[in-house]
PDB file of N, CA and C in Angstrom:
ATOM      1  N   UNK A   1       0.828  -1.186   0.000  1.00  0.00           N
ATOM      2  CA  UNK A   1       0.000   0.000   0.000  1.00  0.00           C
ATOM      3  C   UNK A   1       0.873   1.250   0.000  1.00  0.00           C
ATOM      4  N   UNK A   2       1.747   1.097   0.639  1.00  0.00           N
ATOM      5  CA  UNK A   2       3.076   2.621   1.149  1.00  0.00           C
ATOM      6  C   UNK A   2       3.382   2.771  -0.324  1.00  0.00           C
ATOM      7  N   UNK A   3       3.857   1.007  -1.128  1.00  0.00           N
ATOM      8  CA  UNK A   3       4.758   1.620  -2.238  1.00  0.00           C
ATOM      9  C   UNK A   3       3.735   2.504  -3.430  1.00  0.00           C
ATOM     10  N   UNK A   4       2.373   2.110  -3.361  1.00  0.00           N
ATOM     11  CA  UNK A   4       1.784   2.441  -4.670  1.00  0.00           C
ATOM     12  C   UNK A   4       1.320   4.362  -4.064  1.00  0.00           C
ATOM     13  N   UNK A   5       1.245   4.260  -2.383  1.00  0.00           N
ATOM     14  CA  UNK A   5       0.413   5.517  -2.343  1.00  0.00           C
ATOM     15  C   UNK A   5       2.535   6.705  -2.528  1.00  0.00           C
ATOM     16  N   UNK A   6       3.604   6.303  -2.340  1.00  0.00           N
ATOM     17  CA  UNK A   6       4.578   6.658  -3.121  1.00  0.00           C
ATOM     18  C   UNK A   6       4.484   6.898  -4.354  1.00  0.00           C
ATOM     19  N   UNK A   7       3.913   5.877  -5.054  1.00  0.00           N
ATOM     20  CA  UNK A   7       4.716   5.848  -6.302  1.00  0.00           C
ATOM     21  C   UNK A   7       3.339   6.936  -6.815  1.00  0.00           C
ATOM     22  N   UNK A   8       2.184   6.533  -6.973  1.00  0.00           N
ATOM     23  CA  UNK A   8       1.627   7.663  -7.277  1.00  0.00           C
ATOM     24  C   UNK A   8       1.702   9.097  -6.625  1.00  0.00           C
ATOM     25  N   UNK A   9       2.085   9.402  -5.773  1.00  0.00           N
ATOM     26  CA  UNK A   9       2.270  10.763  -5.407  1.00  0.00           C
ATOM     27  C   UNK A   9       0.687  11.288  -4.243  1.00  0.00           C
ATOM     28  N   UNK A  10       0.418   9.984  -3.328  1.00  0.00           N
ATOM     29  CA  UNK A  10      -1.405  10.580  -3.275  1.00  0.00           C
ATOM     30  C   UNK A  10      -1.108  11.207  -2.092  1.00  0.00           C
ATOM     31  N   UNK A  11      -2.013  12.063  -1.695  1.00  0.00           N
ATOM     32  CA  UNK A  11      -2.077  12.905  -0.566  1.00  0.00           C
ATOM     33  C   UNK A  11      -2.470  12.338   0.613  1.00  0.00           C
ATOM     34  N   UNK A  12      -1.910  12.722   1.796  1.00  0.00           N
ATOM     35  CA  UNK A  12      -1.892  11.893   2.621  1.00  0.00           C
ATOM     36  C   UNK A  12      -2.337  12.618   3.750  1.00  0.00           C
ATOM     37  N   UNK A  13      -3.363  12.273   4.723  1.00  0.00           N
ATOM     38  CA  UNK A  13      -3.936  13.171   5.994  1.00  0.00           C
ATOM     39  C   UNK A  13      -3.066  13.872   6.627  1.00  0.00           C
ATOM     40  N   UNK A  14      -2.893  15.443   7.105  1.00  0.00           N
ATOM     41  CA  UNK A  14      -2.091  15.948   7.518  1.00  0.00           C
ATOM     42  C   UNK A  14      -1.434  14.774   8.978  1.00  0.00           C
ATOM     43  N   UNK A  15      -2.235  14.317   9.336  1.00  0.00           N
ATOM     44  CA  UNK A  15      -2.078  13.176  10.683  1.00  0.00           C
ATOM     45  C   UNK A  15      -1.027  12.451  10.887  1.00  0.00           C
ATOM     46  N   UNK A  16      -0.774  11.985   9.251  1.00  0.00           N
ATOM     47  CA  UNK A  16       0.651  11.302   8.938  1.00  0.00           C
ATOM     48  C   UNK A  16       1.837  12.061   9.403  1.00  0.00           C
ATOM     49  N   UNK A  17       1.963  13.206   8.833  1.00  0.00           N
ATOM     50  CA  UNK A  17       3.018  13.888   8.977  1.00  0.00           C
ATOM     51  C   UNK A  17       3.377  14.495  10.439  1.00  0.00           C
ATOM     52  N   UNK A  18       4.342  14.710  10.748  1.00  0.00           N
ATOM     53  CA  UNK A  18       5.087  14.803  12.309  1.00  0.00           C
ATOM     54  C   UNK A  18       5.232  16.136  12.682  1.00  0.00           C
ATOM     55  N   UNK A  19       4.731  16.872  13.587  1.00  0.00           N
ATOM     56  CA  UNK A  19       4.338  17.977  13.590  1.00  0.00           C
ATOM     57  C   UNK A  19       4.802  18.362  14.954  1.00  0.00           C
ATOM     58  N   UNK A  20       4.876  19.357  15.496  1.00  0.00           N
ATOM     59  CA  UNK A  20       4.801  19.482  17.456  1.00  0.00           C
ATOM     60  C   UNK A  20       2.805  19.810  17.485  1.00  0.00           C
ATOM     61  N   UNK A  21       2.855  18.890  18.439  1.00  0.00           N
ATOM     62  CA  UNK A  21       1.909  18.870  19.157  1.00  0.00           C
ATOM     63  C   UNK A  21       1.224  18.921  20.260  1.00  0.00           C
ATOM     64  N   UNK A  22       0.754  19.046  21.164  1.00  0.00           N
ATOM     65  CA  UNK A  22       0.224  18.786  22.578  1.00  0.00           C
ATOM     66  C   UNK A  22       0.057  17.205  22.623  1.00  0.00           C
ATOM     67  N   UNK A  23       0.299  16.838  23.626  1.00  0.00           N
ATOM     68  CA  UNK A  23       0.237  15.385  24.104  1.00  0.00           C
ATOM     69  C   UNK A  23       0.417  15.527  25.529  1.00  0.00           C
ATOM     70  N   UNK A  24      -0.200  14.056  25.896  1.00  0.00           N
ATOM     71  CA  UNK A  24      -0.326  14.228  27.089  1.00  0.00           C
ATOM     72  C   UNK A  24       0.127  12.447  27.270  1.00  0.00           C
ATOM     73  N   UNK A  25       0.786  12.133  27.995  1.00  0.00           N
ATOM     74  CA  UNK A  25       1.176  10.492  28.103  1.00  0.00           C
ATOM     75  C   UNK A  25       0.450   9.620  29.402  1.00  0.00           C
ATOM     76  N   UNK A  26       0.065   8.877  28.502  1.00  0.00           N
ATOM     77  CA  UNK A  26      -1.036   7.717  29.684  1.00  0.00           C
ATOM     78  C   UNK A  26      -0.543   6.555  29.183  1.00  0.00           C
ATOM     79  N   UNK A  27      -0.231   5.497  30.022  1.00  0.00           N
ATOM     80  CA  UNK A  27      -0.007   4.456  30.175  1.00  0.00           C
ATOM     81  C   UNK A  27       1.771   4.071  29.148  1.00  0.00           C
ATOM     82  N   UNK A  28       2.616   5.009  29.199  1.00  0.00           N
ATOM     83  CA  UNK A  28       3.216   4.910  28.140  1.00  0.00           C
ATOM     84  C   UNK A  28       2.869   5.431  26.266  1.00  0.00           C
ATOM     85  N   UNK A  29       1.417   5.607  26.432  1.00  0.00           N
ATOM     86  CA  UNK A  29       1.236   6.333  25.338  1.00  0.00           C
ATOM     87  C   UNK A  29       1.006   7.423  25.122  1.00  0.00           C
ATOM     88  N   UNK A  30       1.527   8.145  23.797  1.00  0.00           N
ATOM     89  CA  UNK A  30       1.481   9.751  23.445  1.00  0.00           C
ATOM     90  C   UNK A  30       0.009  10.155  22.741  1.00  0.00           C
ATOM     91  N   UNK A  31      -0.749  10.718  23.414  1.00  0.00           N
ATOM     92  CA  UNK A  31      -2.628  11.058  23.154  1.00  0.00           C
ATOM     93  C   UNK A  31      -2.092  12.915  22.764  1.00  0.00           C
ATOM     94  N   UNK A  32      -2.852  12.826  21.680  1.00  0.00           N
ATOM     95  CA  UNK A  32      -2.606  14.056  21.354  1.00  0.00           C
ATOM     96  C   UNK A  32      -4.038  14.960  22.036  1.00  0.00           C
ATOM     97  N   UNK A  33      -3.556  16.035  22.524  1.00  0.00           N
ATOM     98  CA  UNK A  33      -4.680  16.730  23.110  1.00  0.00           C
ATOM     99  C   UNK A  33      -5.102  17.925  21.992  1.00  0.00           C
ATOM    100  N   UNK A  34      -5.978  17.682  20.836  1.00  0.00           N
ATOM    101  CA  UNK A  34      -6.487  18.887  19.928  1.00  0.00           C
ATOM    102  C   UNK A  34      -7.438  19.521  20.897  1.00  0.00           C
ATOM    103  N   UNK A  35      -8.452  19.305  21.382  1.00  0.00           N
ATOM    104  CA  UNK A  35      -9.623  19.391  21.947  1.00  0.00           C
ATOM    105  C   UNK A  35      -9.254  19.196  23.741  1.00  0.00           C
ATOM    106  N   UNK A  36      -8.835  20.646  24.637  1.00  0.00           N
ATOM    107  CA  UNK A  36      -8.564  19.941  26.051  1.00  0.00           C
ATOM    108  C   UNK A  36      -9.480  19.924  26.430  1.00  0.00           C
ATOM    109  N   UNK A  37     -10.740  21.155  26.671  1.00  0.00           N
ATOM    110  CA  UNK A  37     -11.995  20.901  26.947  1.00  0.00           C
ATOM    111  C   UNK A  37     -12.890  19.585  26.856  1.00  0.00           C
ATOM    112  N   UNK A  38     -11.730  18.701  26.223  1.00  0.00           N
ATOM    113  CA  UNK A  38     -12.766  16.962  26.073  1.00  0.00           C
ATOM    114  C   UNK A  38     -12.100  16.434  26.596  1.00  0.00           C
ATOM    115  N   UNK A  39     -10.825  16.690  27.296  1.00  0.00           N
ATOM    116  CA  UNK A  39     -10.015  16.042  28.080  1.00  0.00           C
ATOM    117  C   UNK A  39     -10.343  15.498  29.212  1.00  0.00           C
ATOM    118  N   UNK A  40     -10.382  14.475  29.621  1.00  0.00           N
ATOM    119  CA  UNK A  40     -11.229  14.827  31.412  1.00  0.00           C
ATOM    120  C   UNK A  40     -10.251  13.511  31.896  1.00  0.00           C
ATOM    121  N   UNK A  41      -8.974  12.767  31.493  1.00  0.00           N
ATOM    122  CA  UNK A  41      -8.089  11.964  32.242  1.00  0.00           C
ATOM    123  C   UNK A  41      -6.977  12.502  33.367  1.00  0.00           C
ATOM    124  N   UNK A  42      -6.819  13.975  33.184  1.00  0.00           N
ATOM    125  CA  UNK A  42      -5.893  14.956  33.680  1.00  0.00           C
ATOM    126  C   UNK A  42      -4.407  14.573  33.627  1.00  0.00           C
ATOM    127  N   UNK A  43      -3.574  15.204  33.890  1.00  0.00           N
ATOM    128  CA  UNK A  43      -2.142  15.497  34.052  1.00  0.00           C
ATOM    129  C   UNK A  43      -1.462  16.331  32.902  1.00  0.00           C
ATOM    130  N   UNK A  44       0.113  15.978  32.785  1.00  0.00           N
ATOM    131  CA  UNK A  44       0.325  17.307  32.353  1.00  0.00           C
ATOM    132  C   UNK A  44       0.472  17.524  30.920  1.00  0.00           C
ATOM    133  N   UNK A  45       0.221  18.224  30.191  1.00  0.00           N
ATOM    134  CA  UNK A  45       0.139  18.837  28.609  1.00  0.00           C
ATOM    135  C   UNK A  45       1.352  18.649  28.254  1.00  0.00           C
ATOM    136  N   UNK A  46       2.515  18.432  27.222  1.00  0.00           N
ATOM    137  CA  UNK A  46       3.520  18.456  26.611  1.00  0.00           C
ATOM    138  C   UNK A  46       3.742  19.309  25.435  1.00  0.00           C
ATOM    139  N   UNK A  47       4.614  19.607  25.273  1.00  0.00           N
ATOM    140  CA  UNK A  47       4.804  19.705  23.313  1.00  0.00           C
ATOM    141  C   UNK A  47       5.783  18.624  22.823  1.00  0.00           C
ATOM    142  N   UNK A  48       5.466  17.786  21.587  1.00  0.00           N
ATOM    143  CA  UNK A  48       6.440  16.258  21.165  1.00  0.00           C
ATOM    144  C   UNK A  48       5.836  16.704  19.498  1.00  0.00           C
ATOM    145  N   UNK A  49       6.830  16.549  19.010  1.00  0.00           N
ATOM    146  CA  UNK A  49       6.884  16.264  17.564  1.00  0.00           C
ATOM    147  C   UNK A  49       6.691  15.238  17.518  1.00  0.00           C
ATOM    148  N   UNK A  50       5.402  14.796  17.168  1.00  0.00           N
ATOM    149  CA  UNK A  50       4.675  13.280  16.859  1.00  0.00           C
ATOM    150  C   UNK A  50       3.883  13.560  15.499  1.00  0.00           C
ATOM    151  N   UNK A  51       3.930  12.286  15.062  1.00  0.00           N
ATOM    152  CA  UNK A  51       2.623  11.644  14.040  1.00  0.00           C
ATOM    153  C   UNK A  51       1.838  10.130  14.300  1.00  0.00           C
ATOM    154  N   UNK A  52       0.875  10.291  13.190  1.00  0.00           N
ATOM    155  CA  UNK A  52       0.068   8.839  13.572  1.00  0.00           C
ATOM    156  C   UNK A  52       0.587   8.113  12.651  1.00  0.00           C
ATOM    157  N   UNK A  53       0.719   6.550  13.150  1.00  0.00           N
ATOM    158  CA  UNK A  53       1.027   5.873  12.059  1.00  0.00           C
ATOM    159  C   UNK A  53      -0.103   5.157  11.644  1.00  0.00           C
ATOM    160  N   UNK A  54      -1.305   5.082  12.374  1.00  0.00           N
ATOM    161  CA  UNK A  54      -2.594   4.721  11.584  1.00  0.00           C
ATOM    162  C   UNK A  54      -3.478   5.070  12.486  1.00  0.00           C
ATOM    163  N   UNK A  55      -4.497   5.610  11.799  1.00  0.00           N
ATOM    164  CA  UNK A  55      -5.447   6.822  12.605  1.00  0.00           C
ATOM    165  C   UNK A  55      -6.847   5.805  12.821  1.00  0.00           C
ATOM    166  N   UNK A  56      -7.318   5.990  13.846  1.00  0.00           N
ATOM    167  CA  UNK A  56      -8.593   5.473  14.348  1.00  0.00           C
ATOM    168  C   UNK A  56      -9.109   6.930  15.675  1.00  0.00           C
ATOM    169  N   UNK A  57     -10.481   6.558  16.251  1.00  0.00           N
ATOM    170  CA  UNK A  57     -11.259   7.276  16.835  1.00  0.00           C
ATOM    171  C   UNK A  57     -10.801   7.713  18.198  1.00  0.00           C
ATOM    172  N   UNK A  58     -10.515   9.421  18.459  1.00  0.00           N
ATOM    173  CA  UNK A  58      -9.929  10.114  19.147  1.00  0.00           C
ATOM    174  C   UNK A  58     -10.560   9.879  20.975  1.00  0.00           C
ATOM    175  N   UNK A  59      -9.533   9.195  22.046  1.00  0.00           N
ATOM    176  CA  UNK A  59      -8.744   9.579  22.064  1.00  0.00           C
ATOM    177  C   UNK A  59      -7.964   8.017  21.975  1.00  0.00           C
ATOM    178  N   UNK A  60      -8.243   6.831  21.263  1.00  0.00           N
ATOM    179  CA  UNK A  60      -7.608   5.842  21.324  1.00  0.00           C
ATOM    180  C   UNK A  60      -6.571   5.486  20.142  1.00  0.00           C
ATOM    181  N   UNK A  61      -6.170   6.600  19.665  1.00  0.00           N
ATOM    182  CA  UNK A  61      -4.982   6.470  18.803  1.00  0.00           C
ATOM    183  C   UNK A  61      -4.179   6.781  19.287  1.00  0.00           C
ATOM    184  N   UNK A  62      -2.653   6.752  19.816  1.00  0.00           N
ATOM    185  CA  UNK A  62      -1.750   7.078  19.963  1.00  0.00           C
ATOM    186  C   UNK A  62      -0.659   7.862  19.210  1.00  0.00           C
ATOM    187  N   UNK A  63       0.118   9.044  19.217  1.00  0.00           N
ATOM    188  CA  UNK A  63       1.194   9.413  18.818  1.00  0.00           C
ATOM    189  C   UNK A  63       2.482   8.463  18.625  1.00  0.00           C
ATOM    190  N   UNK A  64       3.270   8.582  17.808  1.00  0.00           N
ATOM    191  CA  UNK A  64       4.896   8.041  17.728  1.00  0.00           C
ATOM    192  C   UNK A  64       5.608   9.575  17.871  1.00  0.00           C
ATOM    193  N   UNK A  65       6.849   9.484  18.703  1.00  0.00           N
ATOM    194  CA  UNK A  65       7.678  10.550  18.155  1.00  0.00           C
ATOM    195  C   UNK A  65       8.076  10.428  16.888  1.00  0.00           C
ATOM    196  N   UNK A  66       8.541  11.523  15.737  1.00  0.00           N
ATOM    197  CA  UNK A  66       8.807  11.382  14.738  1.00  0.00           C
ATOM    198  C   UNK A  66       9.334  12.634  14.130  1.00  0.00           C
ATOM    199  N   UNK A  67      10.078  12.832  13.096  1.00  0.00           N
ATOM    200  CA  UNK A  67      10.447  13.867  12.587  1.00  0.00           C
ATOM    201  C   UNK A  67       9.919  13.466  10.840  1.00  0.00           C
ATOM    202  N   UNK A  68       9.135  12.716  10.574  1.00  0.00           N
ATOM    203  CA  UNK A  68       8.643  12.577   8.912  1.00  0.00           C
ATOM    204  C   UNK A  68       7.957  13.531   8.684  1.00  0.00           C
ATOM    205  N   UNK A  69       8.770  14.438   7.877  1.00  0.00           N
ATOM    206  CA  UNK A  69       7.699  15.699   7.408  1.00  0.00           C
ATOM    207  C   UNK A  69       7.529  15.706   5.890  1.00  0.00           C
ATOM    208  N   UNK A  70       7.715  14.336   5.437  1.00  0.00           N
ATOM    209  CA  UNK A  70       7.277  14.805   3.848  1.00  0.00           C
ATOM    210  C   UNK A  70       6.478  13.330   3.792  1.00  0.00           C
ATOM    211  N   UNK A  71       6.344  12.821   2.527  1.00  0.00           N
ATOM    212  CA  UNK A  71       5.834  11.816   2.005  1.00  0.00           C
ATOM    213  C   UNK A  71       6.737  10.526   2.035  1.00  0.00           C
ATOM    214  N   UNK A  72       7.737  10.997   1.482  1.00  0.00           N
ATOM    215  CA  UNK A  72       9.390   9.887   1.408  1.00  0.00           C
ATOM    216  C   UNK A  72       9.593  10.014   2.611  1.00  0.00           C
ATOM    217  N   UNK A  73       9.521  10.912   4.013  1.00  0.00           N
ATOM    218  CA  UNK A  73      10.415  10.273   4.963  1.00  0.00           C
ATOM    219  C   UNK A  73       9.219   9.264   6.010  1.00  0.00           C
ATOM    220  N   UNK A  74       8.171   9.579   5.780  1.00  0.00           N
ATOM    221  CA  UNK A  74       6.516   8.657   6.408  1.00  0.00           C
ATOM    222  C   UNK A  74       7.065   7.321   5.754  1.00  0.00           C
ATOM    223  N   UNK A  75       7.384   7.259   4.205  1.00  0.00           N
ATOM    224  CA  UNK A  75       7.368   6.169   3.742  1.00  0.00           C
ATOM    225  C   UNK A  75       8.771   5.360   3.885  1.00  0.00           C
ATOM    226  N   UNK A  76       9.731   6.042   4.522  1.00  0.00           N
ATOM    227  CA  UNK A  76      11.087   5.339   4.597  1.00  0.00           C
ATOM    228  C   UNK A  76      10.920   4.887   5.910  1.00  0.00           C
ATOM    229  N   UNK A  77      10.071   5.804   6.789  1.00  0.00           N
ATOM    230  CA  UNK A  77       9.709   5.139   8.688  1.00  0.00           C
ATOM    231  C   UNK A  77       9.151   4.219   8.327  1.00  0.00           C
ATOM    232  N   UNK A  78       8.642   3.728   7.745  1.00  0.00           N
ATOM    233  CA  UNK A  78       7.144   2.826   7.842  1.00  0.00           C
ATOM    234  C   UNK A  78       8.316   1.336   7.482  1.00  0.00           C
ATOM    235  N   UNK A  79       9.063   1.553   6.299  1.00  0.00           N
ATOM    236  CA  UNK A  79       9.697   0.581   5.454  1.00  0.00           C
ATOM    237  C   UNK A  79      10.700  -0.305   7.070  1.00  0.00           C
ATOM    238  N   UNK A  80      11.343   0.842   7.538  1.00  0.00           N
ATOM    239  CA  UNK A  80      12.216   0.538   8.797  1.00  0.00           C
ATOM    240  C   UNK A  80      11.782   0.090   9.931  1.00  0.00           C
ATOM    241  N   UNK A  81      10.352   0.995   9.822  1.00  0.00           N
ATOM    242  CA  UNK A  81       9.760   0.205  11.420  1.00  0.00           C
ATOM    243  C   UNK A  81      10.055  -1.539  11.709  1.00  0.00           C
ATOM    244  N   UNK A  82      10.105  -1.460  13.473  1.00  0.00           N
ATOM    245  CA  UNK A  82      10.276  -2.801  13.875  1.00  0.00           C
ATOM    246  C   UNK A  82       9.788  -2.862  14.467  1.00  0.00           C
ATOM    247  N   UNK A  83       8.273  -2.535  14.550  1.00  0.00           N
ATOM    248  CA  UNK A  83       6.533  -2.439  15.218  1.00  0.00           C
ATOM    249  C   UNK A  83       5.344  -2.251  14.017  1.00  0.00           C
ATOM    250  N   UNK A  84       4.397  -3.129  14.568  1.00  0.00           N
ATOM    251  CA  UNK A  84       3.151  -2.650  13.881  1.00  0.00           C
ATOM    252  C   UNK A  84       2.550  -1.459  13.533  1.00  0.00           C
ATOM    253  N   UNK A  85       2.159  -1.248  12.752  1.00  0.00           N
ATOM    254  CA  UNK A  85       1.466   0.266  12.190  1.00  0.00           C
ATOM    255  C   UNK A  85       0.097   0.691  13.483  1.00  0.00           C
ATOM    256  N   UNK A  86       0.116  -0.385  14.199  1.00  0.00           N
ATOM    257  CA  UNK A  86      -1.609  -0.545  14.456  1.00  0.00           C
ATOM    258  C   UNK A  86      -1.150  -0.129  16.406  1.00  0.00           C
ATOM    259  N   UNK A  87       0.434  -0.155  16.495  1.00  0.00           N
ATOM    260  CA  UNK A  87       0.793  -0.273  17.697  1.00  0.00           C
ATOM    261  C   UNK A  87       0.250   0.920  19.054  1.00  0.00           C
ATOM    262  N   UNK A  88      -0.058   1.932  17.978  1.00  0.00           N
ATOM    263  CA  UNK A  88      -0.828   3.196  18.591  1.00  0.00           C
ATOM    264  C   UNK A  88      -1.984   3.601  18.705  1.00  0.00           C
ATOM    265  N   UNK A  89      -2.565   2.108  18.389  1.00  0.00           N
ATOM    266  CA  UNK A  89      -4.685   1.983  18.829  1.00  0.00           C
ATOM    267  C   UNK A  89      -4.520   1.035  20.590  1.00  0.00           C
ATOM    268  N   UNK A  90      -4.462   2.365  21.216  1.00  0.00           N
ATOM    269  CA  UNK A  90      -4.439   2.114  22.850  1.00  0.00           C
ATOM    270  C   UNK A  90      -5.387   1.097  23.030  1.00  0.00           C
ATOM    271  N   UNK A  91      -6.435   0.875  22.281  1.00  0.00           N
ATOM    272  CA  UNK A  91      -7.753  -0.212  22.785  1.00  0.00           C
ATOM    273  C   UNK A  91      -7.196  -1.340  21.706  1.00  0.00           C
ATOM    274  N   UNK A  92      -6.332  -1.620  21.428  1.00  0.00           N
ATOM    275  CA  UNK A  92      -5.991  -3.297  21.018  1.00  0.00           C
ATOM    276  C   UNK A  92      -5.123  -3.781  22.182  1.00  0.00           C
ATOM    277  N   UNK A  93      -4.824  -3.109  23.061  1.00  0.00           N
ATOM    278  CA  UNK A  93      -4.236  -3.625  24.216  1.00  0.00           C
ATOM    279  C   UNK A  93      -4.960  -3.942  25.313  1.00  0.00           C
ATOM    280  N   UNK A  94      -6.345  -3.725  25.280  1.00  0.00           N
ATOM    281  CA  UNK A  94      -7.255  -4.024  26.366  1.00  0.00           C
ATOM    282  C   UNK A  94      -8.178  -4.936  25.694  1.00  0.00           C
ATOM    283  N   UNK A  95      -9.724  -4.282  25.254  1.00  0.00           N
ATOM    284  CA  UNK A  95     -10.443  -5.243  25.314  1.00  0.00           C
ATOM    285  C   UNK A  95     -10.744  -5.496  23.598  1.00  0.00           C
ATOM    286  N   UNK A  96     -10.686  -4.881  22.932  1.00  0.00           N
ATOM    287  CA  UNK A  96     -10.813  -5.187  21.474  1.00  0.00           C
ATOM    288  C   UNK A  96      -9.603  -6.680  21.451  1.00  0.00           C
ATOM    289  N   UNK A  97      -8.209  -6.678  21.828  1.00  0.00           N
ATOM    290  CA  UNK A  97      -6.883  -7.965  21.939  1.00  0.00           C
ATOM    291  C   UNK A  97      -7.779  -8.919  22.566  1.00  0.00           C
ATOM    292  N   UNK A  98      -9.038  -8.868  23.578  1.00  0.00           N
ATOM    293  CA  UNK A  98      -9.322  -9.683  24.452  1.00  0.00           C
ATOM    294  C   UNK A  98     -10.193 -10.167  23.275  1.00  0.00           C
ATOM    295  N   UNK A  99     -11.069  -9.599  23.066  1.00  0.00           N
ATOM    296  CA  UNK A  99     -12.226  -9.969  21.855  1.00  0.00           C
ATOM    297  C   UNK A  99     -11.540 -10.579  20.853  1.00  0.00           C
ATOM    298  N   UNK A 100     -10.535 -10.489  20.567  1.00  0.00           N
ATOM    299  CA  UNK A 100     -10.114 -11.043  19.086  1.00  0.00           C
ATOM    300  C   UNK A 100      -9.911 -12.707  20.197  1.00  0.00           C
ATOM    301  N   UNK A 101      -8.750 -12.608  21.015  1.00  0.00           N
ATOM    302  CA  UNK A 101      -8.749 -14.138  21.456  1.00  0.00           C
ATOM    303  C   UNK A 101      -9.830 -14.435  22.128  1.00  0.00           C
ATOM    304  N   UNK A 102     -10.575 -14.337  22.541  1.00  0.00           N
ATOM    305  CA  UNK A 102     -11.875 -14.968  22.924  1.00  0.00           C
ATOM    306  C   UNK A 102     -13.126 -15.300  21.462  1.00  0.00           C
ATOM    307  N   UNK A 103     -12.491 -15.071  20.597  1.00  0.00           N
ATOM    308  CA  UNK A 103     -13.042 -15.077  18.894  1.00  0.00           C
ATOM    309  C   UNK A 103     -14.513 -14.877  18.743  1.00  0.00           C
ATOM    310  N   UNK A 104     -14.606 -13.527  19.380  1.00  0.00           N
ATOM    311  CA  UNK A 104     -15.791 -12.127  18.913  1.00  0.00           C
ATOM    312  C   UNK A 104     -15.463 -11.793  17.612  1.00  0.00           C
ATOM    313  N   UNK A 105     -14.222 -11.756  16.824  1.00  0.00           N
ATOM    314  CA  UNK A 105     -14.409 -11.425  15.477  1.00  0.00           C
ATOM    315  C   UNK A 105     -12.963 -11.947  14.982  1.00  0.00           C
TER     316      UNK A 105
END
């Protein structure tokens, strides 16, 4: 999928790309805070140059630190990674991981 959305040139959600952001870290993971007023886990705000490496429903996606600010360097992280793309959906570590081995889906 990386090589063809490369090779054609397609546009890619600003989300991808590695930006400074607000984050806030729970459990080891980087939650980006767009919205604090929806915040209600508390502690303290950050700034981290993060991106997503695959986006799902806010606030159970997680940040990576990252410096990929173009198209080629998203797609040279991705090629190198030595983790799943999926490693920053905070709810595959609880009960969605439980549901899959208990074979809900």
């Amino acid at each position: 999928m990386w090589t063809y959305i490369l090779l054609e040139r397609l546009p890619l959600a600003p989300l991808y790309y590695a930006m400074e952001r607000p984050v806030i870290e729970r459990d080891g993971a980087l939650i980006v805070i767009d919205e604090p007023e929806r915040w209600r886990w508390g502690g303290e705000t950050r700034t981290a140059r993060v991106r997503f490496r695959s986006l799902g429903c806010w606030p159970v996606t997680a940040a990576v630190p990252s410096d990929a600010g173009t198209l080629e360097d998203v797609f040279r992280e991705v090629l190198t990674a030595n983790v799943s793309e999926r490693r920053g959906r905070v709810s595959d570590a609880g009960t969605l991981e439980r549901h899959k081995r208990e074979g809900y889906f």
